[in-house]
PDB file of N, CA and C in Angstrom:
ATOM      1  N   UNK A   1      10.298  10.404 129.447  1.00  0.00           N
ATOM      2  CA  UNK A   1      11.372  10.360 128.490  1.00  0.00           C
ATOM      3  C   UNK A   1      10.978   9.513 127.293  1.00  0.00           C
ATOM      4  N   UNK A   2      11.165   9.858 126.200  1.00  0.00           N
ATOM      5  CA  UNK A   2      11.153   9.052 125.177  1.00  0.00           C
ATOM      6  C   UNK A   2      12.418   8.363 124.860  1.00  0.00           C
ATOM      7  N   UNK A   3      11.675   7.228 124.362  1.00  0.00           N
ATOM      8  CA  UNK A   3      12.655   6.107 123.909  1.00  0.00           C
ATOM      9  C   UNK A   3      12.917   5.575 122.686  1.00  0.00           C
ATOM     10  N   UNK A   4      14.173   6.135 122.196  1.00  0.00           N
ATOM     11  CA  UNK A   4      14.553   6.131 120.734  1.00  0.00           C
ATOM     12  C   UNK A   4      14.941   4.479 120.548  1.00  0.00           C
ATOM     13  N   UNK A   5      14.633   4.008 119.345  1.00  0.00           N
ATOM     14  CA  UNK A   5      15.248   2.646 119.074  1.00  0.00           C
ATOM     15  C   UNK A   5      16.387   3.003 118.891  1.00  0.00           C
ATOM     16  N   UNK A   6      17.376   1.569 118.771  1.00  0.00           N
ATOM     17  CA  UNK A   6      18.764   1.890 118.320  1.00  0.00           C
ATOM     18  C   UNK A   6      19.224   2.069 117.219  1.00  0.00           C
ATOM     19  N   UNK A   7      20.100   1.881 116.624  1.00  0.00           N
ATOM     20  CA  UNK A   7      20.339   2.894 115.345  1.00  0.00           C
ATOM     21  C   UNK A   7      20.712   0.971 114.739  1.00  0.00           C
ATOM     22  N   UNK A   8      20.700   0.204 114.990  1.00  0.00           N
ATOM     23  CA  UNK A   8      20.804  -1.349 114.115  1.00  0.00           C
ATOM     24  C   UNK A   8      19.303  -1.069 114.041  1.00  0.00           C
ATOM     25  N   UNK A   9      18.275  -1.235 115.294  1.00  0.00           N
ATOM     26  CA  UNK A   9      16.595  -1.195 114.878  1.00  0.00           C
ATOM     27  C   UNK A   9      16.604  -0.739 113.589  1.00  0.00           C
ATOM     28  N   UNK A  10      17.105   0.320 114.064  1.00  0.00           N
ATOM     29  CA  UNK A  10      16.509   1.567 112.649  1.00  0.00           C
ATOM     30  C   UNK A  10      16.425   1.200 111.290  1.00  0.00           C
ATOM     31  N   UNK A  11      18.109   0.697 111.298  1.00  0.00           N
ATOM     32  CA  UNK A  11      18.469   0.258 110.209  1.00  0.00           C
ATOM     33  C   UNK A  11      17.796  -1.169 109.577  1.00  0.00           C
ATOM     34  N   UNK A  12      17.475  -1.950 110.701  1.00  0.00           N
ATOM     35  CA  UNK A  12      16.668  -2.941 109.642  1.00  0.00           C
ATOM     36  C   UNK A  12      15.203  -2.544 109.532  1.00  0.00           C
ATOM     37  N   UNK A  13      14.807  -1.909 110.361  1.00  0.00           N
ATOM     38  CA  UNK A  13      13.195  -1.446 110.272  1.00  0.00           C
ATOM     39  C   UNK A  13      13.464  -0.626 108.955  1.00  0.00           C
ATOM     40  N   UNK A  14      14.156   0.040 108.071  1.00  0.00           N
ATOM     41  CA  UNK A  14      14.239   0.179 107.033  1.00  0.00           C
ATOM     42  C   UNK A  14      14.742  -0.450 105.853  1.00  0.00           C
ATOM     43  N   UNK A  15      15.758  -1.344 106.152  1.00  0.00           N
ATOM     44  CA  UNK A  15      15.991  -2.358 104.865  1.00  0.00           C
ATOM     45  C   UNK A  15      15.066  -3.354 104.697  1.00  0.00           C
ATOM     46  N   UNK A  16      14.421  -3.583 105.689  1.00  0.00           N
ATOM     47  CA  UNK A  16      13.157  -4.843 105.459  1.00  0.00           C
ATOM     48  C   UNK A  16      12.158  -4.631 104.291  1.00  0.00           C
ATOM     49  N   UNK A  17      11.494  -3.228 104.154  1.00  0.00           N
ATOM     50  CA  UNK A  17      10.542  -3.153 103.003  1.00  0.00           C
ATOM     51  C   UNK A  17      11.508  -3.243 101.612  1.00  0.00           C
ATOM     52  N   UNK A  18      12.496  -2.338 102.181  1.00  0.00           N
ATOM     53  CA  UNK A  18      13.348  -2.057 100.834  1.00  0.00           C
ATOM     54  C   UNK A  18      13.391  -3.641 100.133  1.00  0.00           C
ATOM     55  N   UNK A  19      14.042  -4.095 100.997  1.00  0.00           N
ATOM     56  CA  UNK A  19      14.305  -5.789 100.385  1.00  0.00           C
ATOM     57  C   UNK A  19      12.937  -6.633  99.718  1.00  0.00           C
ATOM     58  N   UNK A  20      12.008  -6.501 100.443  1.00  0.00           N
ATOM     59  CA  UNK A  20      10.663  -7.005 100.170  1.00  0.00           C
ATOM     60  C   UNK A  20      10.120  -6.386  98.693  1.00  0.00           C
ATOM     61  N   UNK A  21      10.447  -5.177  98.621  1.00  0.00           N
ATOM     62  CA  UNK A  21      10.321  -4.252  96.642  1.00  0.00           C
ATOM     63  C   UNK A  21      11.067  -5.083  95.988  1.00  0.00           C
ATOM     64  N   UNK A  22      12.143  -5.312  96.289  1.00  0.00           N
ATOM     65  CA  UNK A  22      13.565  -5.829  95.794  1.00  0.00           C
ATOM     66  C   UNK A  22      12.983  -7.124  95.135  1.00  0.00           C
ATOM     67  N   UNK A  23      12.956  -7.848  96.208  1.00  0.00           N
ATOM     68  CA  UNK A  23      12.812  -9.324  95.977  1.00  0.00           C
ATOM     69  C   UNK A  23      11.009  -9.751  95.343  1.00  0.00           C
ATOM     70  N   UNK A  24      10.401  -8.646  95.351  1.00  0.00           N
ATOM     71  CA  UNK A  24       9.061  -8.621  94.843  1.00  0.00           C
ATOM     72  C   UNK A  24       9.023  -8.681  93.306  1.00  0.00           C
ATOM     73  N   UNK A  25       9.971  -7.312  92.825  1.00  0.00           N
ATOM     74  CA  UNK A  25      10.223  -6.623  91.554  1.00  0.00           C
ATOM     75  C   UNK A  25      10.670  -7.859  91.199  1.00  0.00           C
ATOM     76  N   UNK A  26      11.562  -8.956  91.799  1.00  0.00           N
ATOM     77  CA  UNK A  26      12.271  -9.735  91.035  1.00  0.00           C
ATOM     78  C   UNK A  26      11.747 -10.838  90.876  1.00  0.00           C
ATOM     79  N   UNK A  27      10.756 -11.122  91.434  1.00  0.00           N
ATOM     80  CA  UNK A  27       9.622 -12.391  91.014  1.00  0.00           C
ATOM     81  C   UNK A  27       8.987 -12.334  89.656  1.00  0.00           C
ATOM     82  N   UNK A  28       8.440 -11.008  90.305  1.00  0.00           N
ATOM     83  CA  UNK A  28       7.658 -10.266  88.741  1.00  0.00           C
ATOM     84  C   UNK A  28       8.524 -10.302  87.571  1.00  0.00           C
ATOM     85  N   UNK A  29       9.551  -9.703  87.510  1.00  0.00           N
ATOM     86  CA  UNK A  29      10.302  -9.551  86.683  1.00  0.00           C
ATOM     87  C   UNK A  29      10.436 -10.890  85.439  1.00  0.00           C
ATOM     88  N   UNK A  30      10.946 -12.026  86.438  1.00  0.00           N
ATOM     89  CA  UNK A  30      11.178 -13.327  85.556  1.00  0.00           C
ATOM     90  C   UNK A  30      10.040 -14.098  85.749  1.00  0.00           C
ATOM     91  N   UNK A  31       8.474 -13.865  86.253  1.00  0.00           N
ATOM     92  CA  UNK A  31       7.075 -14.763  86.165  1.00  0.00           C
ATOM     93  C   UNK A  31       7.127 -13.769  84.403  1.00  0.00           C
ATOM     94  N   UNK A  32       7.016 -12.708  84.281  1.00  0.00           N
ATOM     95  CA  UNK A  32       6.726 -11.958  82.894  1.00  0.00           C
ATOM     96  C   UNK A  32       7.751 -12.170  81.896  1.00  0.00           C
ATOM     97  N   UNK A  33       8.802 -12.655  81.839  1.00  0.00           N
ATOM     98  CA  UNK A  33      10.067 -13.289  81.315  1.00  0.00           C
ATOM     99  C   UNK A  33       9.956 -14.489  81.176  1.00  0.00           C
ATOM    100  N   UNK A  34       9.330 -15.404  81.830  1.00  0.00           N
ATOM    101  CA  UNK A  34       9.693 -16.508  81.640  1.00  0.00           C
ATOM    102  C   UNK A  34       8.027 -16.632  80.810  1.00  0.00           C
ATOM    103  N   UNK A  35       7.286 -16.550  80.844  1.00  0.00           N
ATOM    104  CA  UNK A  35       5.810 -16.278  80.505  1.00  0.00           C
ATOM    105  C   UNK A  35       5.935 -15.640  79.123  1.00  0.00           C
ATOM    106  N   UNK A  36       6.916 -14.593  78.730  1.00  0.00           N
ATOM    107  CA  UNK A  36       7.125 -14.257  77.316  1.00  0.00           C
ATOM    108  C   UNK A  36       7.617 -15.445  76.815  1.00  0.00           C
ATOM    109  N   UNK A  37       9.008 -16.154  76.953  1.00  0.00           N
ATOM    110  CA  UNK A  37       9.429 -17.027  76.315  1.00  0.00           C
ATOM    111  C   UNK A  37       8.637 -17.847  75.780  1.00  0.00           C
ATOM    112  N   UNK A  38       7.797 -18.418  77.457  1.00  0.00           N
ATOM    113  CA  UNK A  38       6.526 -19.738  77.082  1.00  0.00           C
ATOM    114  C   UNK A  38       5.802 -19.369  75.493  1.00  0.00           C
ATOM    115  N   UNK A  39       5.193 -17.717  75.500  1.00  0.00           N
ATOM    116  CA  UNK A  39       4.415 -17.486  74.818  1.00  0.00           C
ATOM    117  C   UNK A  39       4.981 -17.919  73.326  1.00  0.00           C
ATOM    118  N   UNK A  40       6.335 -17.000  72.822  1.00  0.00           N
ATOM    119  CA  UNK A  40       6.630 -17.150  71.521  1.00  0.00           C
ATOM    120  C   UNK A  40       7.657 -18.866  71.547  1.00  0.00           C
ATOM    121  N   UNK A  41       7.327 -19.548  72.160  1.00  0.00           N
ATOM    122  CA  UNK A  41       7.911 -21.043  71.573  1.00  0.00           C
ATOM    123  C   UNK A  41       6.014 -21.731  71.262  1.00  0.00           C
ATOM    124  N   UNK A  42       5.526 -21.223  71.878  1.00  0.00           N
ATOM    125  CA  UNK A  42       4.023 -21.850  71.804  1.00  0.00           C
ATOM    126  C   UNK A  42       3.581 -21.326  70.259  1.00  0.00           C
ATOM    127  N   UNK A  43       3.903 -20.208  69.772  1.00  0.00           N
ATOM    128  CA  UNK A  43       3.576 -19.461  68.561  1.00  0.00           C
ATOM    129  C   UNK A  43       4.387 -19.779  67.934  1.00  0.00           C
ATOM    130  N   UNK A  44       5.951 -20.097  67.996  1.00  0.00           N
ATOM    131  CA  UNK A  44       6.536 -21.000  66.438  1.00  0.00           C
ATOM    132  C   UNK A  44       6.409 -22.327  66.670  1.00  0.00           C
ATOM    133  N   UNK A  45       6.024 -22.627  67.786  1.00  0.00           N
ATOM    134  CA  UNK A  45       5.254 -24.430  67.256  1.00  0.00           C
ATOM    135  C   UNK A  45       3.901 -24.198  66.944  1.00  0.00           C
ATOM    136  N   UNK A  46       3.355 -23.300  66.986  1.00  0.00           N
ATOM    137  CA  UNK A  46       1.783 -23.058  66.537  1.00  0.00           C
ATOM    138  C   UNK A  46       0.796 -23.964  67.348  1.00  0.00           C
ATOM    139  N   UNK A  47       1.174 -23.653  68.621  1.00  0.00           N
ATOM    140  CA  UNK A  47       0.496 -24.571  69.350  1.00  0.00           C
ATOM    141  C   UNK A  47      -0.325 -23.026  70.247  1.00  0.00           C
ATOM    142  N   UNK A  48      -0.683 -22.092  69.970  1.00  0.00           N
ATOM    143  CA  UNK A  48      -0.198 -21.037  71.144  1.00  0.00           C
ATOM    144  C   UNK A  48      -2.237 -20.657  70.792  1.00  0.00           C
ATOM    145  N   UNK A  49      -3.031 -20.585  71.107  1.00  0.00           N
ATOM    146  CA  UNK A  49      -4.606 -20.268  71.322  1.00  0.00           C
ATOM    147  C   UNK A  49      -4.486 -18.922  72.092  1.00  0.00           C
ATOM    148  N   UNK A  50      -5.504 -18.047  71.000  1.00  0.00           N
ATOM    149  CA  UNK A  50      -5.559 -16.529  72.201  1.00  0.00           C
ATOM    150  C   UNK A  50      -6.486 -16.871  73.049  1.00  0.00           C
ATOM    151  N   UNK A  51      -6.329 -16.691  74.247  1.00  0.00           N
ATOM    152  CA  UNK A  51      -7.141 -17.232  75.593  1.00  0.00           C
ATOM    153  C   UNK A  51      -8.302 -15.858  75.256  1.00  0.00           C
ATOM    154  N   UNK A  52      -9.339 -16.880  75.574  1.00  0.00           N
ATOM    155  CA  UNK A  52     -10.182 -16.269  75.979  1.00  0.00           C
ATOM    156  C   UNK A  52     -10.860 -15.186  77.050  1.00  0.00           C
ATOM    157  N   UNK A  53     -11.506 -13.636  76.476  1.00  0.00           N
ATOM    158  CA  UNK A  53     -11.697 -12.919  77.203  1.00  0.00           C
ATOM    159  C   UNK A  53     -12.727 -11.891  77.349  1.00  0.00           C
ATOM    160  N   UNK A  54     -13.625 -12.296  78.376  1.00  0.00           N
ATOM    161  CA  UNK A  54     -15.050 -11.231  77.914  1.00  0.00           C
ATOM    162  C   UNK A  54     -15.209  -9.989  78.292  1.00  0.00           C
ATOM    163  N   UNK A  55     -15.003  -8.908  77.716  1.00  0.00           N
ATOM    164  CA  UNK A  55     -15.080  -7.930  78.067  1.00  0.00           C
ATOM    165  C   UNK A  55     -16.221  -7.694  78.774  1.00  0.00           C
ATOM    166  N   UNK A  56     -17.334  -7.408  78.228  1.00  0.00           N
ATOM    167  CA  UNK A  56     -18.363  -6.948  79.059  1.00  0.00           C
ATOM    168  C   UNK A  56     -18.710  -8.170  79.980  1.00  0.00           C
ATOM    169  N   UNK A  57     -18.384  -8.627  80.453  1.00  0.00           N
ATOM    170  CA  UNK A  57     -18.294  -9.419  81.794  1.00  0.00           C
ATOM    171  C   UNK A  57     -17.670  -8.752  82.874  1.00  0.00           C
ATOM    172  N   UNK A  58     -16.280  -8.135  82.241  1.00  0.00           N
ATOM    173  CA  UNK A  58     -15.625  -8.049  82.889  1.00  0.00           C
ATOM    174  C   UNK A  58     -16.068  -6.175  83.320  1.00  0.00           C
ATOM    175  N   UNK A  59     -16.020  -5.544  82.416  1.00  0.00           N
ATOM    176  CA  UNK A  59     -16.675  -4.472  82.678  1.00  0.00           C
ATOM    177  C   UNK A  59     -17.877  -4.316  83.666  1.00  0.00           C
ATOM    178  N   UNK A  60     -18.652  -5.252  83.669  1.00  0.00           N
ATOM    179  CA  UNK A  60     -20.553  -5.537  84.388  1.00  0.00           C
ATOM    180  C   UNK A  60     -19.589  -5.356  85.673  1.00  0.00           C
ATOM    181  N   UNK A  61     -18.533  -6.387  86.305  1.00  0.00           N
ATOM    182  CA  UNK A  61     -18.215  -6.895  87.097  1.00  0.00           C
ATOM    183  C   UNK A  61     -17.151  -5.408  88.208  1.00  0.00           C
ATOM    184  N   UNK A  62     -16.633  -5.367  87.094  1.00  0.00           N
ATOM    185  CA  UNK A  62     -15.485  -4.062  87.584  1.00  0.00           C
ATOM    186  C   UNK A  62     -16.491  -3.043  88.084  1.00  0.00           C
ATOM    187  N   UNK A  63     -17.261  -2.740  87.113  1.00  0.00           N
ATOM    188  CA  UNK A  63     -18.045  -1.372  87.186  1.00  0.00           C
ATOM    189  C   UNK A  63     -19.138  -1.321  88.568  1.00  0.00           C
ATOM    190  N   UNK A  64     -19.388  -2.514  88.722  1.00  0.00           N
ATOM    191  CA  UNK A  64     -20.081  -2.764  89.937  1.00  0.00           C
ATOM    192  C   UNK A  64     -19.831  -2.917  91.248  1.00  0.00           C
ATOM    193  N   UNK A  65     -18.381  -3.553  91.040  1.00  0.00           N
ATOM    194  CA  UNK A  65     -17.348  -3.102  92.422  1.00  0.00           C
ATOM    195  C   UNK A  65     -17.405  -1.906  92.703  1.00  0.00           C
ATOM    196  N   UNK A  66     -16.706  -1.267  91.737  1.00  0.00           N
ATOM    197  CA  UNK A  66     -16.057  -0.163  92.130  1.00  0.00           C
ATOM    198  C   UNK A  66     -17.032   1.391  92.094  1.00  0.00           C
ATOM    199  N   UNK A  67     -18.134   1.078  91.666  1.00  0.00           N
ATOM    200  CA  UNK A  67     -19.253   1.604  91.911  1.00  0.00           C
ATOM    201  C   UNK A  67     -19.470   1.430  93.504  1.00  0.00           C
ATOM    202  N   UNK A  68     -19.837   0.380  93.829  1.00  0.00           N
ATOM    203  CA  UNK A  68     -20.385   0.155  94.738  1.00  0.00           C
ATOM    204  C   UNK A  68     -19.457   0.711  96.710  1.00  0.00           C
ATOM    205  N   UNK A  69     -18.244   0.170  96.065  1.00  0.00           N
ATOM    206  CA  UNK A  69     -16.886   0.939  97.008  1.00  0.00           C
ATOM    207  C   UNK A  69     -17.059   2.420  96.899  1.00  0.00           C
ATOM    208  N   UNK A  70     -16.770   2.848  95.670  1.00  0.00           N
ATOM    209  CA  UNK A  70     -16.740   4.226  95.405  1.00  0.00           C
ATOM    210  C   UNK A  70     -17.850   5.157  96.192  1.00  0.00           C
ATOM    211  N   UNK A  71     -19.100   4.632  96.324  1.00  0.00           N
ATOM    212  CA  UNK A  71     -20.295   5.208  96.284  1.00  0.00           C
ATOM    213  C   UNK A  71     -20.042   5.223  97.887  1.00  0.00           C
ATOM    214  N   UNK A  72     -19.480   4.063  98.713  1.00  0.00           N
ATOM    215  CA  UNK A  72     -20.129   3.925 100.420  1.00  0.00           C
ATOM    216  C   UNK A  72     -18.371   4.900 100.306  1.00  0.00           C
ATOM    217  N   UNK A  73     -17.575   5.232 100.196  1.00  0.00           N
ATOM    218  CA  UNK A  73     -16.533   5.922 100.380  1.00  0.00           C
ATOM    219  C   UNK A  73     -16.783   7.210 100.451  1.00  0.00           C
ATOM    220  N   UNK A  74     -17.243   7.499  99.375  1.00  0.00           N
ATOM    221  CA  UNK A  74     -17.844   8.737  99.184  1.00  0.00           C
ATOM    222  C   UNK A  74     -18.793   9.992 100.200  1.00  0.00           C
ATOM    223  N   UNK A  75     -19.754   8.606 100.532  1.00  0.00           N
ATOM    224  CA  UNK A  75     -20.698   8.697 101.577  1.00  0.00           C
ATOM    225  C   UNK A  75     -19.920   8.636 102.660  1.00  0.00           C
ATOM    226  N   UNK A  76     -19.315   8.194 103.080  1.00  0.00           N
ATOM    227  CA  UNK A  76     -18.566   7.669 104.146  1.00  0.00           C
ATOM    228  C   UNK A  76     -17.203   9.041 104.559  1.00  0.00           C
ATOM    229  N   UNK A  77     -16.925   9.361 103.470  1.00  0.00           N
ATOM    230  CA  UNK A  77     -15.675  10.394 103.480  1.00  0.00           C
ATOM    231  C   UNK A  77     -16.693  11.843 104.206  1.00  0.00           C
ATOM    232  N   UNK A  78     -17.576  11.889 103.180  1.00  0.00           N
ATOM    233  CA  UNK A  78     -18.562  12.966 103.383  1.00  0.00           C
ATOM    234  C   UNK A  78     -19.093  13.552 104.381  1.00  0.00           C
ATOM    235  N   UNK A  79     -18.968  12.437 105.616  1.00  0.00           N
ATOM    236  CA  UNK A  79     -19.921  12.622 106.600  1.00  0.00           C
ATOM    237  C   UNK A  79     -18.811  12.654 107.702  1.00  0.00           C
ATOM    238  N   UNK A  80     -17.622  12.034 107.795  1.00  0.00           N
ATOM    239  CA  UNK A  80     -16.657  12.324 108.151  1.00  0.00           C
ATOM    240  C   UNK A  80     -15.508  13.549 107.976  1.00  0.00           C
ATOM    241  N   UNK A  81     -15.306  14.165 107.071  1.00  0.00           N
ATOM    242  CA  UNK A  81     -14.754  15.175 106.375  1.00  0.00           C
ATOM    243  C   UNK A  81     -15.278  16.158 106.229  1.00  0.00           C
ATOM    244  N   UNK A  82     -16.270  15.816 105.577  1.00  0.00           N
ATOM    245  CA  UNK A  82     -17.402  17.037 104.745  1.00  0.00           C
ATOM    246  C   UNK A  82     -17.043  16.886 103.377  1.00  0.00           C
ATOM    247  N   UNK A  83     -16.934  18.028 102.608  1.00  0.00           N
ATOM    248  CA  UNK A  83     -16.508  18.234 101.099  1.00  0.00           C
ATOM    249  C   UNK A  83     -15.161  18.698 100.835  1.00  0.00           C
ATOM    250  N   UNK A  84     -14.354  17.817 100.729  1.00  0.00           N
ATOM    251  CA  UNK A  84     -13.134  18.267 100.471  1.00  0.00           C
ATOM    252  C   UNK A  84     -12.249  17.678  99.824  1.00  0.00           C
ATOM    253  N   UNK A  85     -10.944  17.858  99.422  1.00  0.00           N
ATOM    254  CA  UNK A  85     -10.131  16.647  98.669  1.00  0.00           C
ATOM    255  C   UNK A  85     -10.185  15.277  99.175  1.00  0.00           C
ATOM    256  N   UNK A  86     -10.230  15.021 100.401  1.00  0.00           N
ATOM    257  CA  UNK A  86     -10.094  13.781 100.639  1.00  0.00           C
ATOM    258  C   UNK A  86     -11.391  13.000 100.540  1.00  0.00           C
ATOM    259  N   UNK A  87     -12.495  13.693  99.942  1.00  0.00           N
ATOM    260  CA  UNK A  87     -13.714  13.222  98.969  1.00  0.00           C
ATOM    261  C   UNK A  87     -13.225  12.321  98.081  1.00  0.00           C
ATOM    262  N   UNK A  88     -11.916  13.258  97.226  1.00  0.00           N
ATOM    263  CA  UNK A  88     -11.552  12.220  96.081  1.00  0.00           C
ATOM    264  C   UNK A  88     -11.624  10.759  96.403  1.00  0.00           C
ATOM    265  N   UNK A  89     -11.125  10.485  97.329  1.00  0.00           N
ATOM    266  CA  UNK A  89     -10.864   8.949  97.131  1.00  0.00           C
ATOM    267  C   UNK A  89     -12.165   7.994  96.840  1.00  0.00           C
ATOM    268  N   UNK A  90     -13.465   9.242  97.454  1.00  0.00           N
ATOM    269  CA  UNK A  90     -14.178   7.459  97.147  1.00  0.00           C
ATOM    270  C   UNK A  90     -15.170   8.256  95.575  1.00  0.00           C
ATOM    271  N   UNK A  91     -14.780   9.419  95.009  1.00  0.00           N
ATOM    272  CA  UNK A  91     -15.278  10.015  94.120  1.00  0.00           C
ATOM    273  C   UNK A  91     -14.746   9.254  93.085  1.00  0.00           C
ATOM    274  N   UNK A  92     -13.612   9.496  92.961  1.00  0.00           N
ATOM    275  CA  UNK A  92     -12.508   8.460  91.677  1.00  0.00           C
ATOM    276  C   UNK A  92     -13.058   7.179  91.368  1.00  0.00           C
ATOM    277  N   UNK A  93     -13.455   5.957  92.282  1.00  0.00           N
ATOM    278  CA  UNK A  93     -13.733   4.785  92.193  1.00  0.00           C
ATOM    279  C   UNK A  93     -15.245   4.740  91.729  1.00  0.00           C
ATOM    280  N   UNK A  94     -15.963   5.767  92.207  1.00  0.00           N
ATOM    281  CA  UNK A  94     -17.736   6.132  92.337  1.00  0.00           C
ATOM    282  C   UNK A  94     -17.620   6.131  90.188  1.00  0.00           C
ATOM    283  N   UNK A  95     -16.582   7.511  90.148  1.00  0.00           N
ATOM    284  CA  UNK A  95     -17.051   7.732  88.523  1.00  0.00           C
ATOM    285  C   UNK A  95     -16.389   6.793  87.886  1.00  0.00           C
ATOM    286  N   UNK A  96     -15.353   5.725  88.058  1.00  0.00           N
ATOM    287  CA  UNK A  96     -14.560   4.999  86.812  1.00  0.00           C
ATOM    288  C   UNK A  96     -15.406   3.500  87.376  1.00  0.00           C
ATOM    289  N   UNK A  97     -16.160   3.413  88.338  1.00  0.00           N
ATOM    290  CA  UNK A  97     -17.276   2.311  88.042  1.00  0.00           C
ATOM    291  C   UNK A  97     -18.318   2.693  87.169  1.00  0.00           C
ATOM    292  N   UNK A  98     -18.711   3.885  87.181  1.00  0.00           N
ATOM    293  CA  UNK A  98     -19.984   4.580  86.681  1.00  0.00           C
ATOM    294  C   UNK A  98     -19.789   4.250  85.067  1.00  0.00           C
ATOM    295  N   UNK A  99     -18.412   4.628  84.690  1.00  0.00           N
ATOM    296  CA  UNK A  99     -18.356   4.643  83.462  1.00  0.00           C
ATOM    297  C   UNK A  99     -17.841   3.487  82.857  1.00  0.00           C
ATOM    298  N   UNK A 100     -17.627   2.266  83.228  1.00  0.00           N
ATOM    299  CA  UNK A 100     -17.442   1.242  82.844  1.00  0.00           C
ATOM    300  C   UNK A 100     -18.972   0.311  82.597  1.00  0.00           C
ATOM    301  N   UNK A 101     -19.790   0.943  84.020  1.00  0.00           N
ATOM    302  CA  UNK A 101     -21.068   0.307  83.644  1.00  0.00           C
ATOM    303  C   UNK A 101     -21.763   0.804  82.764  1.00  0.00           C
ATOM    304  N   UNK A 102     -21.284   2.374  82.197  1.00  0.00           N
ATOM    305  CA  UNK A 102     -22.019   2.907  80.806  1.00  0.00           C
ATOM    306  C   UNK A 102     -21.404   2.098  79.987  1.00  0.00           C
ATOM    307  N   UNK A 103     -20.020   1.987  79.508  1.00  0.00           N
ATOM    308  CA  UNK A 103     -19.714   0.984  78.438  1.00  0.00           C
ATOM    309  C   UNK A 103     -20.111   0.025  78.428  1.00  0.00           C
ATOM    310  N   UNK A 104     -20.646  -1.063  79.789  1.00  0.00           N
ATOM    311  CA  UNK A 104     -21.436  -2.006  79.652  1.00  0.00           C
ATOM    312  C   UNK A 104     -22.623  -2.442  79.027  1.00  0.00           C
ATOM    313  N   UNK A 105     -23.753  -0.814  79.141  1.00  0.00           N
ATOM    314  CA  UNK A 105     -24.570  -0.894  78.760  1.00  0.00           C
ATOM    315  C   UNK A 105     -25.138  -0.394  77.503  1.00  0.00           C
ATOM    316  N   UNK A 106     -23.315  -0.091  77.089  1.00  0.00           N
ATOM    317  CA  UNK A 106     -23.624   0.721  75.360  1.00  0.00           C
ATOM    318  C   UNK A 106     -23.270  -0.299  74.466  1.00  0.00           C
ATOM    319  N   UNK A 107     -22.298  -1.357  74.783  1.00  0.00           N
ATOM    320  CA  UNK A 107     -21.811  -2.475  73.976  1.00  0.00           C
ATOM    321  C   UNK A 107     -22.961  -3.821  73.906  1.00  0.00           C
ATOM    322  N   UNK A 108     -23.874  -3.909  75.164  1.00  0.00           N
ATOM    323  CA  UNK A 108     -24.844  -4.390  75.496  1.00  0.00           C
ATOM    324  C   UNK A 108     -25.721  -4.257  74.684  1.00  0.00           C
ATOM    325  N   UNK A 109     -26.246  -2.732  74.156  1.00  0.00           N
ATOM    326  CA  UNK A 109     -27.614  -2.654  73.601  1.00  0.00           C
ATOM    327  C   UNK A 109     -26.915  -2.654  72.017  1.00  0.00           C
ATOM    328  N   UNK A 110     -25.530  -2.407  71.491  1.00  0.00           N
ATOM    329  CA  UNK A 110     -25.061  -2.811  70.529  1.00  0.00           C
ATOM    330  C   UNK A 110     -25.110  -4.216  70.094  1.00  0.00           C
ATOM    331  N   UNK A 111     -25.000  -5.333  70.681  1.00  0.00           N
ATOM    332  CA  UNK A 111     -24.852  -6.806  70.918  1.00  0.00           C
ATOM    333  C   UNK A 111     -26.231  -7.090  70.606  1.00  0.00           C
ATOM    334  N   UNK A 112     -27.228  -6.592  70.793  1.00  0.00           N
ATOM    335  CA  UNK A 112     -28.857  -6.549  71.199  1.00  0.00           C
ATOM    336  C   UNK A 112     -28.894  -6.405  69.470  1.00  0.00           C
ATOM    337  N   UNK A 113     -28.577  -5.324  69.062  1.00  0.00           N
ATOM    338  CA  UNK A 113     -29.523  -5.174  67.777  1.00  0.00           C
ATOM    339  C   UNK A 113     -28.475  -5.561  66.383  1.00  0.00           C
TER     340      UNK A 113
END
């Protein structure tokens, strides 16, 4: 015989995530609210510095992750699956590392000369 939970289970085994979005969305919500304000009182006291940010650092870095994930996923899906949609997943990460490390290495040899 199977054994159904009860219908209170049920009900909180489903309001629990709900609440957890809830109360997630609402962190976010006022960390990015309260973080705007900070920003424009810092800019009419003119105290406010654009933070610093390196792109191709950050690109070298991304592109190499997600290269590197992408690529054993791929492999990994492949040999498990074969060739099929569920390839995508480690295909997607394989080409948007691929092509971040081309922008790496086009802004790179730009920087160079």
């Amino acid at each position: 015989m199977e054994r159904v939970p009860s219908v209170a289970a049920q009900i909180i085994i489903t309001v629990i995530p709900i609440v957890g979005i809830v109360m997630g969305s609402t962190v976010a919500f006022f960390y990015l609210l309260w973080n705007h304000k900070r920003t424009v009182l810092l800019i009419q006291a003119g105290r406010w510095e654009r933070p610093d940010f390196d792109l191709l650092s950050f690109c070298l870095l991304a592109g190499l992750l997600l290269t590197f994930v992408g690529l054993s996923l791929t492999v990994l899906l492949a040999l498990l699956d074969g060739f099929g949609y569920g390839l995508l997943g480690g295909v997607l990460p394989l080409s948007i590392g691929l092509s971040l490390l081309a922008y790496y290495g086009a802004k790179r040899g730009d920087r160079a000369a």
